[in-house]
Protein backbone atom coordinates (compact mmCIF):
# COMPACT_ATOMS: atom_id res chain seq x y z
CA UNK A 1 121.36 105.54 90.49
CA UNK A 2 121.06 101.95 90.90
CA UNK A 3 117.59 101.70 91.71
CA UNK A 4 116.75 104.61 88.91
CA UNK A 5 118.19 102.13 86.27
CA UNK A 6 116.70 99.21 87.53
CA UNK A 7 113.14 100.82 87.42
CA UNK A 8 114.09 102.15 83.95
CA UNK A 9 114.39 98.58 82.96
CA UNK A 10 111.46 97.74 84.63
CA UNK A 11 109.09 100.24 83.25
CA UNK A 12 110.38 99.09 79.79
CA UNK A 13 109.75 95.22 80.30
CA UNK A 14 106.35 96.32 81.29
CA UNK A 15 105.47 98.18 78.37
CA UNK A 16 106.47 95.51 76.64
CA UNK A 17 105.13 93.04 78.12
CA UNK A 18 101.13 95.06 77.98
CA UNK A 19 102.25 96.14 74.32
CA UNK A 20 101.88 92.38 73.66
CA UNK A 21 99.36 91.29 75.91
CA UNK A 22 96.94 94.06 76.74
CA UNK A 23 97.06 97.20 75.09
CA UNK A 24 95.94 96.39 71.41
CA UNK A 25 95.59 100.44 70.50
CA UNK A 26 99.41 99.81 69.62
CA UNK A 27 98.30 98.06 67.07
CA UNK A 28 98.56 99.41 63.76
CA UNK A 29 96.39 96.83 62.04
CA UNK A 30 92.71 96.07 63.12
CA UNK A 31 91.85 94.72 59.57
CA UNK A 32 91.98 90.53 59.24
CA UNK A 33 94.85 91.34 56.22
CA UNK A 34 96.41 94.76 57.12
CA UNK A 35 94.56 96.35 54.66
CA UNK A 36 94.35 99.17 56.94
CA UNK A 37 98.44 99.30 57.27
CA UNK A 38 99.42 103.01 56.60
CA UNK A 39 102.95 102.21 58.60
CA UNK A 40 106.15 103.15 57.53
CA UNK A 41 107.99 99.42 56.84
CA UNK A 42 109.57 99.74 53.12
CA UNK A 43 111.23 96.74 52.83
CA UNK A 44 110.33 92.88 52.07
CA UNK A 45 111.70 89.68 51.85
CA UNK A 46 113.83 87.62 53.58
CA UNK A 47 116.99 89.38 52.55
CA UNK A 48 114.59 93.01 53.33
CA UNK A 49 114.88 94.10 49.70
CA UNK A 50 113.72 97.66 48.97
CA UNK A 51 110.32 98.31 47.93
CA UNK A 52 109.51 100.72 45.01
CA UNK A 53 108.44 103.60 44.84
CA UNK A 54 104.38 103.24 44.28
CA UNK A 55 104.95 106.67 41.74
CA UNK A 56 107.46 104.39 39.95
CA UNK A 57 105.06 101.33 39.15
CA UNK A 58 103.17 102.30 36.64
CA UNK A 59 103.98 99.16 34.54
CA UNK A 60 101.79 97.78 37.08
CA UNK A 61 97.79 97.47 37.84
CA UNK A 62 98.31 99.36 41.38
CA UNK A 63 100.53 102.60 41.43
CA UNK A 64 100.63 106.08 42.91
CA UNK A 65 98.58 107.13 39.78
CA UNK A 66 95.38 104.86 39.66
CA UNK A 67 94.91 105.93 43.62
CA UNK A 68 94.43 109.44 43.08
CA UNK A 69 92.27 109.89 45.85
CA UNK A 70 94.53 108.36 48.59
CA UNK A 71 92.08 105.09 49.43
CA UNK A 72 94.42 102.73 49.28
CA UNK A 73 97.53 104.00 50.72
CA UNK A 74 99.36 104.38 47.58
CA UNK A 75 101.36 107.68 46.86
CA UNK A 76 104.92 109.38 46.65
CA UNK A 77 106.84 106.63 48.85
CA UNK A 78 107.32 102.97 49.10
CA UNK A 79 105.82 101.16 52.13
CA UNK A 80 103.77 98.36 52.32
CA UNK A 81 100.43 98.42 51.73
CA UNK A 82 97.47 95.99 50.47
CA UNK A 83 95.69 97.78 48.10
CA UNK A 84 93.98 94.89 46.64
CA UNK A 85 93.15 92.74 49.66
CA UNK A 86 95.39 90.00 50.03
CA UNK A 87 96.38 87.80 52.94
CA UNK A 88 98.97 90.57 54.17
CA UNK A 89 100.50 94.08 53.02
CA UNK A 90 102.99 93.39 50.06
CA UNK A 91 105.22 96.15 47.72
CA UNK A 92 106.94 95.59 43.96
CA UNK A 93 110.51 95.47 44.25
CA UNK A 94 113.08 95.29 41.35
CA UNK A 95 112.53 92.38 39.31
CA UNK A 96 115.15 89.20 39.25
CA UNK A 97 115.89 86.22 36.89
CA UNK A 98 113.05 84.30 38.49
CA UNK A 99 110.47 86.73 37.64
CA UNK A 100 109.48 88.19 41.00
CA UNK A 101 108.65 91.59 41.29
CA UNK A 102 106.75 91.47 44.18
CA UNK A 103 106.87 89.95 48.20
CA UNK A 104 105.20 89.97 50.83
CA UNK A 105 105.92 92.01 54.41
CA UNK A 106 105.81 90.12 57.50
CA UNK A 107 104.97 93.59 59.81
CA UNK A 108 104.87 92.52 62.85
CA UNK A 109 103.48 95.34 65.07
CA UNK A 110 100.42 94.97 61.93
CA UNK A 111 97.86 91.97 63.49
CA UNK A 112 94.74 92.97 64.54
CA UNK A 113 94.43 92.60 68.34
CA UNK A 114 92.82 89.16 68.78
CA UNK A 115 95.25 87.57 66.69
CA UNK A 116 98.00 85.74 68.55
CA UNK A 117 100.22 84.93 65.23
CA UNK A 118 101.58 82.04 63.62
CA UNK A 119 102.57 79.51 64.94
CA UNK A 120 104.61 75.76 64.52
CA UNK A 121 102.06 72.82 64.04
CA UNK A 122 103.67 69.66 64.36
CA UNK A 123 101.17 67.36 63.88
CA UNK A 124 101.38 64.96 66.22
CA UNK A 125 100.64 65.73 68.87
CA UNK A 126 98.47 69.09 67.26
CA UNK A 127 99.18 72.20 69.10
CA UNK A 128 95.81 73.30 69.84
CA UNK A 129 94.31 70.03 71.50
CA UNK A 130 90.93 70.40 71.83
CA UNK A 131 88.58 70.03 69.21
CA UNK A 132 89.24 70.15 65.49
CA UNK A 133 87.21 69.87 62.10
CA UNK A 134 87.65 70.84 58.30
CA UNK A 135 85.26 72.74 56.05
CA UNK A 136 85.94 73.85 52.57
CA UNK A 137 84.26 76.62 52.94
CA UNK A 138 86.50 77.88 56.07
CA UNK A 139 86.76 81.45 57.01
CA UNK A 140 88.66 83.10 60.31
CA UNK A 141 84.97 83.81 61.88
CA UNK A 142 83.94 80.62 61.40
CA UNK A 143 86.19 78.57 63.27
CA UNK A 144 86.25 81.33 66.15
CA UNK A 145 82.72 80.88 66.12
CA UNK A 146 83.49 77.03 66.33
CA UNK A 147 85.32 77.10 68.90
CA UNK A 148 83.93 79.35 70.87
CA UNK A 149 80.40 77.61 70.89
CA UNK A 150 82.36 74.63 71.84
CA UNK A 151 83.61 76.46 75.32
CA UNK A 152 87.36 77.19 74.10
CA UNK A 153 89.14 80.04 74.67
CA UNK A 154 91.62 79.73 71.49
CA UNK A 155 91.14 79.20 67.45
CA UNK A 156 93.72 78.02 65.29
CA UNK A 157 93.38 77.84 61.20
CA UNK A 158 96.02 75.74 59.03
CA UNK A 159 96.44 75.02 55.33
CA UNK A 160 93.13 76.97 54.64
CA UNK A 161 90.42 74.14 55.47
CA UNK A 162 91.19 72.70 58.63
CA UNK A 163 90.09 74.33 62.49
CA UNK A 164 91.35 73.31 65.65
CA UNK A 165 90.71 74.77 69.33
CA UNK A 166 92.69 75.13 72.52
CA UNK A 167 92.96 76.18 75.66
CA UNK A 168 95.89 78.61 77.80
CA UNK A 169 97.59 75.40 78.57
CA UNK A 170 98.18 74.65 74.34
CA UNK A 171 98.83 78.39 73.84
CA UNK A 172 101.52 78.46 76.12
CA UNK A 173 103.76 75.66 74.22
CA UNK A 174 103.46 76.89 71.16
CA UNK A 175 106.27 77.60 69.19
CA UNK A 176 106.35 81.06 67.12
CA UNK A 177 106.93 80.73 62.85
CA UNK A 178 107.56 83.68 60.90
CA UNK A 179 104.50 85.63 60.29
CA UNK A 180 104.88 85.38 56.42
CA UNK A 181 104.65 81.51 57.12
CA UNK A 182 101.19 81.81 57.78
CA UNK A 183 100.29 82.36 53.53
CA UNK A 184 97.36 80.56 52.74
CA UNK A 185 94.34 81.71 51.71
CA UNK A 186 90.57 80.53 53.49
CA UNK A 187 88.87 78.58 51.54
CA UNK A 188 86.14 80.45 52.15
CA UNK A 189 87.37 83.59 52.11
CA UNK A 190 90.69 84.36 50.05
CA UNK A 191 91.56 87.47 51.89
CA UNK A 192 91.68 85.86 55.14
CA UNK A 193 94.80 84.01 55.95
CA UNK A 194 94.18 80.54 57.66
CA UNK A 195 97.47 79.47 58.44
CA UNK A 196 100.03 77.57 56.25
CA UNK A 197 102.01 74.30 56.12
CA UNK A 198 102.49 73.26 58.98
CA UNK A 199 101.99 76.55 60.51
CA UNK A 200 98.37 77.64 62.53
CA UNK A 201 96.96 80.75 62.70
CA UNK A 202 95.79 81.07 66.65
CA UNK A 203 93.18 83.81 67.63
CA UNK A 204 91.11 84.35 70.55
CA UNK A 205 88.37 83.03 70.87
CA UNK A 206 86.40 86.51 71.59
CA UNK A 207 87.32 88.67 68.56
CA UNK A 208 83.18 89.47 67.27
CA UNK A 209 81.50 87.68 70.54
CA UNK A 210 78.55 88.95 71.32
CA UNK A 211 77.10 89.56 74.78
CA UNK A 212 80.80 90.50 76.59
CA UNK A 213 81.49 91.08 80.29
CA UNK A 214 85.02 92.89 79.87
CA UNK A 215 87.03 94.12 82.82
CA UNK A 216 90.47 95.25 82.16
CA UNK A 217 92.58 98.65 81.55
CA UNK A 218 92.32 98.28 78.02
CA UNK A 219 90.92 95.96 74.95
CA UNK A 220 88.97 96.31 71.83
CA UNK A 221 85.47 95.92 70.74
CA UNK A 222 84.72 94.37 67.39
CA UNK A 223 81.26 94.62 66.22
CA UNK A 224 79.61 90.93 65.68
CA UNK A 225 81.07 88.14 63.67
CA UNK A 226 83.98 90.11 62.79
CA UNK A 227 86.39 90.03 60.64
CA UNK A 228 83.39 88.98 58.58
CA UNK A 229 80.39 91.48 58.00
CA UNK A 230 77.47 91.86 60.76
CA UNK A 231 74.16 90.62 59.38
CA UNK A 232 70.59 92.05 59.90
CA UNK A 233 68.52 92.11 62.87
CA UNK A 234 71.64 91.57 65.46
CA UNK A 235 71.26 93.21 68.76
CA UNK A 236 74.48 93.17 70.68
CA UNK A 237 75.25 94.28 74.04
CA UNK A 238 78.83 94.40 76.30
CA UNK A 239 79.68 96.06 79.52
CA UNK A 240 83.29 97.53 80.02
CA UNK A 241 84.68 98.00 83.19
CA UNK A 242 87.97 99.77 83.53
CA UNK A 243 89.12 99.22 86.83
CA UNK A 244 90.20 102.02 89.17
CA UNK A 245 89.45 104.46 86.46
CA UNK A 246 87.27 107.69 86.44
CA UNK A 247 86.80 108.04 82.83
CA UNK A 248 87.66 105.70 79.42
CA UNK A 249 89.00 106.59 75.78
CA UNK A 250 87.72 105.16 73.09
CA UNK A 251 89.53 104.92 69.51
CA UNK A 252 87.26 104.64 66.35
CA UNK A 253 89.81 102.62 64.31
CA UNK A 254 87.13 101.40 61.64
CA UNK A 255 83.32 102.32 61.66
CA UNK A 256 82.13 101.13 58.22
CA UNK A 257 78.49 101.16 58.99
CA UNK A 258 76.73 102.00 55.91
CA UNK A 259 72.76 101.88 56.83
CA UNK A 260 71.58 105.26 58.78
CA UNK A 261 69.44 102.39 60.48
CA UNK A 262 72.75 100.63 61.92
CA UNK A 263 72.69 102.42 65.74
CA UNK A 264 75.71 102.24 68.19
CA UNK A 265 75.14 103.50 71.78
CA UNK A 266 77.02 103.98 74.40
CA UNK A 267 75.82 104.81 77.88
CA UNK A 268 77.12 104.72 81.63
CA UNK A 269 77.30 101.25 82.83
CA UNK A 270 75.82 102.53 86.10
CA UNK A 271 73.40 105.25 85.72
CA UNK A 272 72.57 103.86 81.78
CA UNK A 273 72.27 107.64 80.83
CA UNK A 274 73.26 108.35 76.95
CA UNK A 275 76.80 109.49 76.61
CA UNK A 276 77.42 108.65 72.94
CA UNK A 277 75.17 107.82 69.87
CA UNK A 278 76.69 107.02 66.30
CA UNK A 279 74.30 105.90 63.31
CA UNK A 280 75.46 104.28 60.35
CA UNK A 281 76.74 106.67 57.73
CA UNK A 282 78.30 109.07 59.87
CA UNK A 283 81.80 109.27 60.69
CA UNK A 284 82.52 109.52 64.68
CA UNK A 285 85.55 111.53 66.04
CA UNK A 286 88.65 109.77 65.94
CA UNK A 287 88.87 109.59 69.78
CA UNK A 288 86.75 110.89 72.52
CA UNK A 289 87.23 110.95 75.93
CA UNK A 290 83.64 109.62 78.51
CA UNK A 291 83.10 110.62 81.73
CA UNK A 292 83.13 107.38 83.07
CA UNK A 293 85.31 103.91 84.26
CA UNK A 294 82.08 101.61 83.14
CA UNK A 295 80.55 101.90 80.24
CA UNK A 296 77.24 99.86 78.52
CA UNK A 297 78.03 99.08 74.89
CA UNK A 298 74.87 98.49 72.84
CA UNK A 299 74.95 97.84 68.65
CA UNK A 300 71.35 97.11 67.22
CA UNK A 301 71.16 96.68 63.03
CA UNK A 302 68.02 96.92 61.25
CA UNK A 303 66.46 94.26 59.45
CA UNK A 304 67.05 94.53 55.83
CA UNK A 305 71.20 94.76 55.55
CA UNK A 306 74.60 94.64 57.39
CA UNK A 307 78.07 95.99 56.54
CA UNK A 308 81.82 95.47 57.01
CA UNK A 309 81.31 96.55 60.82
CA UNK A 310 83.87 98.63 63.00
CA UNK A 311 87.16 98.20 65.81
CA UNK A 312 87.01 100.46 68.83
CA UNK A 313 89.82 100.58 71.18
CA UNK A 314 89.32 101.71 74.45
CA UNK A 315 91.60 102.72 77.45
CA UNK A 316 90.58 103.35 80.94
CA UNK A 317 91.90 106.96 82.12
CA UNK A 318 92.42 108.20 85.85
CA UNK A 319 91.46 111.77 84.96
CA UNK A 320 88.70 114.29 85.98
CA UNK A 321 85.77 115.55 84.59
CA UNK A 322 85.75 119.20 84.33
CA UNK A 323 82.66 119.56 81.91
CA UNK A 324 79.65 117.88 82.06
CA UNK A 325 78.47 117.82 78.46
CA UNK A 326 77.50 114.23 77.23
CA UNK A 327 80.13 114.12 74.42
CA UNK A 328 83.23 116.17 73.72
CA UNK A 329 86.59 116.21 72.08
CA UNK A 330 89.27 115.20 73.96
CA UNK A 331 91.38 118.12 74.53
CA UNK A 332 87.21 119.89 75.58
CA UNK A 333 85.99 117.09 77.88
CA UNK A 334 88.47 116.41 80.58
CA UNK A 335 91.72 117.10 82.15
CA UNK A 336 94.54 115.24 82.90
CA UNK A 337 94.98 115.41 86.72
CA UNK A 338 98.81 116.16 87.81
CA UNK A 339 100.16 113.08 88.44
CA UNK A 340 102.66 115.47 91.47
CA UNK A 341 102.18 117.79 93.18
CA UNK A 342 104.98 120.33 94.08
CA UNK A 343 105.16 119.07 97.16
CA UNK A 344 105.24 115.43 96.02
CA UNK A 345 108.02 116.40 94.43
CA UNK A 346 109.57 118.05 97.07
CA UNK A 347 108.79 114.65 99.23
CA UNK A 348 110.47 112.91 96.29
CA UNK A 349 113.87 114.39 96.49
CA UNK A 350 114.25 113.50 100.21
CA UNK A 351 113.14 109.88 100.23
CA UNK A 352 115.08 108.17 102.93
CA UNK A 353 117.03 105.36 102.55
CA UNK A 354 113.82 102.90 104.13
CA UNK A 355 111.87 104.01 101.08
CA UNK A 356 114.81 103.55 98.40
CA UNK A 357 115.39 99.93 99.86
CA UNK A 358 111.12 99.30 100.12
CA UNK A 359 111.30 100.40 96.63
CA UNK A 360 114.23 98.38 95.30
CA UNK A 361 112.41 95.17 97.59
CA UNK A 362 109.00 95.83 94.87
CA UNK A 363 111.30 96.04 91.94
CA UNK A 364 112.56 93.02 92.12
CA UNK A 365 109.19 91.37 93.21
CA UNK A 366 107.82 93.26 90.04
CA UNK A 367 111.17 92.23 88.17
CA UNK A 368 110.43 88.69 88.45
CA UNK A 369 106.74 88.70 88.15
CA UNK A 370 107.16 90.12 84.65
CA UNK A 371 110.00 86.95 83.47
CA UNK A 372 107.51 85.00 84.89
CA UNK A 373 104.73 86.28 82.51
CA UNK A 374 107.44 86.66 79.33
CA UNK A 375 108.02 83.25 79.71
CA UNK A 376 104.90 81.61 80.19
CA UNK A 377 103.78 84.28 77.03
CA UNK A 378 106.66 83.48 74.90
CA UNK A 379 108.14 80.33 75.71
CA UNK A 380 111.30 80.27 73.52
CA UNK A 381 112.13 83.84 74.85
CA UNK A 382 115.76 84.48 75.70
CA UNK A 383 116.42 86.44 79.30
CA UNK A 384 119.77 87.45 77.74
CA UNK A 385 118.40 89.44 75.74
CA UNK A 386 116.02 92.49 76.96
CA UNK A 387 112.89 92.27 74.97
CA UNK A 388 112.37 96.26 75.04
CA UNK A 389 115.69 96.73 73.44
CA UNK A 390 114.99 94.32 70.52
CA UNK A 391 113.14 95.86 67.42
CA UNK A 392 110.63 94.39 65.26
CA UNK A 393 112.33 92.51 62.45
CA UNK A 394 110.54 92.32 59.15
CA UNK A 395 111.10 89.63 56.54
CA UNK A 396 108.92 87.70 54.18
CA UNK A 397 108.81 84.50 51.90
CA UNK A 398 109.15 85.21 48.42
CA UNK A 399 106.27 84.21 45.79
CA UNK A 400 106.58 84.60 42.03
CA UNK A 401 103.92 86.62 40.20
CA UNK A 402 101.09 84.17 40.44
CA UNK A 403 98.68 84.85 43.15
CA UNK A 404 96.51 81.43 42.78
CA UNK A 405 97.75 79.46 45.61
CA UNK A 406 95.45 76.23 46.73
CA UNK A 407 96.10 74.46 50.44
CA UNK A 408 98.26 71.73 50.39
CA UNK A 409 95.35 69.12 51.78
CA UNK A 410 98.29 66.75 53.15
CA UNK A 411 99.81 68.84 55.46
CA UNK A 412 97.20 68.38 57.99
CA UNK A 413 96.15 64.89 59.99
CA UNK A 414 92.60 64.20 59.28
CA UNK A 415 92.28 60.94 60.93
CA UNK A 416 90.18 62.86 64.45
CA UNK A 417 88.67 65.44 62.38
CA UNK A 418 85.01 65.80 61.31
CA UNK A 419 83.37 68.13 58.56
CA UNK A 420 82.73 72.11 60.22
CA UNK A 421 78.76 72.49 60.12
């Protein structure tokens, strides 16, 4: 009983622990502003006042009403959404003596894998410690792209104008702010946030690399340059290895590829034979299952135009093939394979006590392995506490109706910073 409680616990720090670190399909946002948010949070602020119903706003521009077709999210109910592409999902609530009738929802299982979140910046010294420069025309792309031509591994945006970069070693001190902290618009882009006062927006350096050796269970693939658009003429390439897996699942969270001439491929990483081909304009399925743990990623646009580009999650599978075809459904391509057998089972239920005590011996090897990665992860976490059995809070800063919001240009130290090129 012990030991059955004990790898309970276990299996639920691990999830976790991967939820946060390396299984970004749990996302539910894999747009720069959780646009794409079609969650169920219905409640902002601070003090997590009620959002209205979107049928009930019709005093205002965006209500059940003017999204007849569905596009943005709006209907019969009251969660957050961003139907006109601001920093982060927001909902009306009830009006007060200060004039508010809207806030902001700090969502926090809605940031797009790549981001880290947001983050304490004190200044002095900066939290991301490597290089650093301001632009006024700053957007989240650029000051990946920054950084990541620079050899970092980390990007951090604050107050809107001002980029810094940093390695493991600065990610692993920060201190974590309240995700509605991080408010202010890019100045070159204002539905990208780049931080706040005081606060830094970190993301990894890889979100829309090009050119990507990735090994690991599970990630995502951005197509170039995002969370900006892909331009003409880019020919992108990455190989995906899923280690000790016999076939991958890939997750078509966004595909807005508009030109026909816009081709994605996607091939065995061994054999390079054609398993899947989408061209811009169609829609691919939602998820499909390929008969293989490596796969050869290429993107290729034409010459003339880009578009808003696409998010595919993918998740290496220990399955078999039991049809051959190049490209099926999920449910049509493959079967699960039993994970026990009867007599596995059987073997199971008279485990002697050598096992139960090898067993308990890897627990707590495993046990500590995973406080070891929680803290170095999240520094200020609490052991008292066990992080599978805390939920998500959600809370928000309050703003007044105005949406015009300019950088506070003080709030960063410019005295080692030079002008983004």
């Amino acid at each position: 009983m012990l030991v059955e409680m004990l790898w309970l616990f276990l299996l639920n720090l691990v999830l976790y622990v991967s939820s946060e670190v390396t299984h970004p399909e749990l996302s539910e946002c894999f747009t720069v502003n959780g646009r794409d948010y079609r969650g169920t949070v219905s409640h902002a602020g601070p003090e997590g006042t009620p959002c209205l119903y979107w049928n009930q706003t019709n005093q205002h521009m965006f209500n059940a009403q003017s999204d007849s077709d569905g596009e943005l999210g709006l209907g019969n109910h009251n969660y957050c959404r961003n139907p006109d592409a601001d920093v982060q999902p927001w909902c009306y609530v009830s009006e007060n003596e200060d004039g508010i009738y809207w806030k902001y929802c700090d969502i926090p299982s809605c940031h797009m894998p790549g981001y880290l979140g947001c983050f304490l910046d004190f200044g002095t010294p900066p939290a991301l410690s490597g290089a650093s420069g301001t632009s006024s025309k700053l957007t989240v792309q650029a000051c990946i792209r920054y950084c990541r031509t620079k050899g970092y591994q980390y990007a951090g945006l604050e107050a809107g104008y001002a980029c810094f970069c940093g390695d493991p070693s600065d990610v692993g001190s920060l201190q974590p702010a309240s995700g509605s902290q991080c408010d202010q618009y890019c100045f070159g882009k204002p539905n990208e946030i780049c931080g706040g006062d005081g606060k830094i927006s970190v993301y990894s350096a890889w979100v829309g690399a090009c050119q990507e050796n990735l090994t690991s269970c599970s990630g995502v693939l951005y197509s170039p340059d995002f969370p900006e658009e892909y331009g003409p003429s880019v020919s992108c390439m990455w190989d995906v290895l899923a280690p000790g897996s016999a076939a991958i699942e890939l997750q078509f969270h966004i595909f807005q590829v508009p030109d026909p001439k816009d081709v994605l491929e996607v091939r065995d990483g061994t054999s390079r034979t054609l398993l899947m081909k989408v061209q811009g304009g169609q829609k691919p399925p939602s998820s499909v299952i390929l008969p293989s743990g490596q796969l050869w990623f290429h993107f290729q646009s034409d010459q003339e135009f880009g578009g808003p580009g696409y998010a595919i999650t993918y998740r290496g599978l220990p399955i078999t093939v039991t049809n051959s075809t190049p490209l099926q459904e999920t449910s049509e391509e493959l079967s699960l394979a039993s994970p026990n057998s009867t007599s596995e089972h059987h073997n199971t239920e008279h485990t002697s006590a050598s096992k139960a005590l090898l067993f308990l011996a890897a627990a707590l090897a495993l046990l500590a392995l995973c406080i070891g990665i929680v803290i170095w992860r999240y520094p200020s976490w609490s052991a008292s506490i066990p992080c599978a059995m805390v939920q998500p809070t959600t809370c928000s800063m309050l703003y007044g109706h105005k949406k015009e919001r300019m950088g506070d240009l003080t709030c960063v130290n410019q005295s080692s910073m030079k002008s983004l090129i």
